[in-house]
Protein backbone atom coordinates (compact mmCIF):
# COMPACT_ATOMS: atom_id res chain seq x y z
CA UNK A 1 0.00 0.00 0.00
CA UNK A 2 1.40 3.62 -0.88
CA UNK A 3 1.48 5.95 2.08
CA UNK A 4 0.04 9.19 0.58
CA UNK A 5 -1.22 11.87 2.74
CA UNK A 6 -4.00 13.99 1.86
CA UNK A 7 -2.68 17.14 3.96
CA UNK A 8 0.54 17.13 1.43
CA UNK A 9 -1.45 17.41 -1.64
CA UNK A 10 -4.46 19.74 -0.34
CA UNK A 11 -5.10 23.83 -1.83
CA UNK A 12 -4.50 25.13 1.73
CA UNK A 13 -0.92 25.01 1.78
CA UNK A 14 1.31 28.37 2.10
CA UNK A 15 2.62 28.19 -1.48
CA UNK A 16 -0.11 27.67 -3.27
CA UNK A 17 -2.46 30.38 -1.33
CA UNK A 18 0.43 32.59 -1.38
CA UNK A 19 0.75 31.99 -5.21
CA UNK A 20 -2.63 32.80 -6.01
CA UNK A 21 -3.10 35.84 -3.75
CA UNK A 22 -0.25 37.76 -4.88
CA UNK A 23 -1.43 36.44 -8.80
CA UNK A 24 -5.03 38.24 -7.91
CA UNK A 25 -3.58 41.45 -6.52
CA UNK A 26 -1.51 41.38 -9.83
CA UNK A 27 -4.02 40.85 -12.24
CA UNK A 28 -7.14 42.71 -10.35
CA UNK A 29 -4.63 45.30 -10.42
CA UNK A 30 -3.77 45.43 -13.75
CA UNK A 31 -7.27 45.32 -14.80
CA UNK A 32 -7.88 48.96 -12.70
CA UNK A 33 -5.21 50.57 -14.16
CA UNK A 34 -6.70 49.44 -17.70
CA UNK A 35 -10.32 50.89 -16.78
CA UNK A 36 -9.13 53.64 -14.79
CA UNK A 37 -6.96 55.11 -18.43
CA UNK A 38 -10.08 53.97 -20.33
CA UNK A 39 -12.28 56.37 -18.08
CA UNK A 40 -9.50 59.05 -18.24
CA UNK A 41 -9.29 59.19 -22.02
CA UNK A 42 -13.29 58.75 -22.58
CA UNK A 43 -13.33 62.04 -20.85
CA UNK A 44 -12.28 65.46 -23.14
CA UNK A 45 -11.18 68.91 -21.62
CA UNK A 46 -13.03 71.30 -23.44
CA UNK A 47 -15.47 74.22 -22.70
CA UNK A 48 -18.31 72.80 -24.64
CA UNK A 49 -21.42 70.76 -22.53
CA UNK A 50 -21.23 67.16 -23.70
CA UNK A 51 -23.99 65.56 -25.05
CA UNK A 52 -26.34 63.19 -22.36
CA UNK A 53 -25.16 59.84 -22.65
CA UNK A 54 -22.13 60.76 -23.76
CA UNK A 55 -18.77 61.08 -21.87
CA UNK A 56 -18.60 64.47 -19.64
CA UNK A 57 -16.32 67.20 -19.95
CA UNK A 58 -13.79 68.34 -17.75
CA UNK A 59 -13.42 72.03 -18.09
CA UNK A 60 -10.64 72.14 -15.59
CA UNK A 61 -8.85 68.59 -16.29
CA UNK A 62 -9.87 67.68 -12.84
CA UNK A 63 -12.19 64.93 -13.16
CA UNK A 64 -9.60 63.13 -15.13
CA UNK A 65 -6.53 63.34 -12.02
CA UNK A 66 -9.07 62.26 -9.72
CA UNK A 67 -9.97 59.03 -11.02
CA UNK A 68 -8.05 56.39 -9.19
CA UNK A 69 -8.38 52.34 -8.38
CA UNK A 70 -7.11 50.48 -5.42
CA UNK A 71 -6.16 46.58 -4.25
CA UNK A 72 -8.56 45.93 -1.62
CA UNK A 73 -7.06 42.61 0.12
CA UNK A 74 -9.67 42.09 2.81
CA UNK A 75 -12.16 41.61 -0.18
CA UNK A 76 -9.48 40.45 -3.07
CA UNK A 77 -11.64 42.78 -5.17
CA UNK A 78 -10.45 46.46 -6.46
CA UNK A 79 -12.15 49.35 -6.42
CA UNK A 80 -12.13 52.06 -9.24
CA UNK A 81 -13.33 55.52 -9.70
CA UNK A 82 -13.21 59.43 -8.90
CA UNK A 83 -12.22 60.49 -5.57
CA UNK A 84 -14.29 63.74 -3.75
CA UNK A 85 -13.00 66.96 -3.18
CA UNK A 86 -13.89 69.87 -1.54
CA UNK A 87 -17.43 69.23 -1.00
CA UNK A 88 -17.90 67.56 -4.55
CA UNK A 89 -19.28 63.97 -3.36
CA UNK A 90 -22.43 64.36 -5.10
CA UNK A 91 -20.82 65.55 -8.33
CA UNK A 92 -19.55 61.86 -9.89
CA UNK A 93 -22.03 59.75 -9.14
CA UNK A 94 -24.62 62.40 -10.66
CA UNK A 95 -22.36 62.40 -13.88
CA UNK A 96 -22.31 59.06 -14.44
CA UNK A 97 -25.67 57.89 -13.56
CA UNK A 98 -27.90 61.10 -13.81
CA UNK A 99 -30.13 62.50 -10.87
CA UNK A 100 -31.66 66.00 -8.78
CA UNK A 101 -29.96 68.11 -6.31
CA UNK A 102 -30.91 70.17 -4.55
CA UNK A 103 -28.83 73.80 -4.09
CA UNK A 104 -29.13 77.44 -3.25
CA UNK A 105 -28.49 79.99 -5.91
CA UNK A 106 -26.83 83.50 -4.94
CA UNK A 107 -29.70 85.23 -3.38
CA UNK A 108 -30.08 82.08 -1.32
CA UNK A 109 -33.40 80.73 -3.08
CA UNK A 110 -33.50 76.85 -3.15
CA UNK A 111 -33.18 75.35 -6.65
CA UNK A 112 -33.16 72.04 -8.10
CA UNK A 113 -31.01 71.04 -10.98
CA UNK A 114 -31.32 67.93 -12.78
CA UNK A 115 -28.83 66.40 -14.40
CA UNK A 116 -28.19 64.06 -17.47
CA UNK A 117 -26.45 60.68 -17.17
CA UNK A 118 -23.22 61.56 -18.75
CA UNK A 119 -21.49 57.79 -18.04
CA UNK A 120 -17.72 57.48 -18.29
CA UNK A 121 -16.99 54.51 -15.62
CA UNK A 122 -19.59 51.97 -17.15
CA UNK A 123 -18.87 51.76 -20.27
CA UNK A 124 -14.85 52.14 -19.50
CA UNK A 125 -15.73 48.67 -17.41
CA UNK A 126 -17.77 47.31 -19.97
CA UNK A 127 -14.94 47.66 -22.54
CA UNK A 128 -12.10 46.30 -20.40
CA UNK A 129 -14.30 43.16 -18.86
CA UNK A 130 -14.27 40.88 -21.72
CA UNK A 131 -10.30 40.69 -21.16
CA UNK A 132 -10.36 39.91 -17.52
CA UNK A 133 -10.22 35.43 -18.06
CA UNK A 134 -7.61 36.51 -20.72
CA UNK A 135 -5.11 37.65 -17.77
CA UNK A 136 -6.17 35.07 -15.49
CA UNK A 137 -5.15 33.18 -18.43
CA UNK A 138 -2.08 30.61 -16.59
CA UNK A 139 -1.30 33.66 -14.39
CA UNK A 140 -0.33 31.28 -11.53
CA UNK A 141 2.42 29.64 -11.28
């Protein structure tokens, strides 16, 4: 009889965990940085209003410094997209997927503005997706 032990040849050893973690963070990371330059260059500096549906416009350049994407290891998962700043929270998510706010105008009367879905992460996630099993593609080793 052959002595084999199961414990030798189990997933749960340090290599091979080790192996595959640091394979994720490579490749999860990779994929960020390829959706994070598609949502930069999707996104024009100009002074016209882009059209709804389309792309926005950054009339300063500053939506497209802001948009960053980060390993998260507690969740193995990364996360990608604009950061706030100074009191702009509201101002991405209402560009990409549309919506109201509610704001005060000079004289201090309330107003609402509504504004047009003008997506740039979607579709910069759509486009880089189908490649993801491509770089998992005998990425451990």
């Amino acid at each position: 009889m052959i002595g084999i032990t199961t414990k030798a040849t189990f997933f749960d050893r340090k290599a091979v965990t080790g192996a595959v973690d640091r394979t994720t963070r490579r490749v999860l990371s990779k994929f960020g940085a390829f959706v994070r330059t598609g949502a930069r260059s999707s996104i024009r500096k100009r002074r016209a209003v882009s059209a709804a549906g389309q792309p926005p416009s950054s009339h300063t350049g500053l939506l497209k410094k802001l948009i960053y994407f980060g390993y998260e290891p507690t969740r193995k998962s990364v996360v990608i997209g604009p950061t706030p700043l100074h009191g702009t929270a509201k101002a991405p998510p209402l560009l990409e997927e549309g919506g109201t706010v509610d704001r005060r105008d000079r004289k201090g009367r309330r107003r609402r503005l509504r504004y047009r879905a003008r997506p740039f992460m979607g579709p910069a996630l759509k486009r880089e997706l189908p490649k993801l099993p491509a770089m998992w593609a005998g990425s451990v080793k």
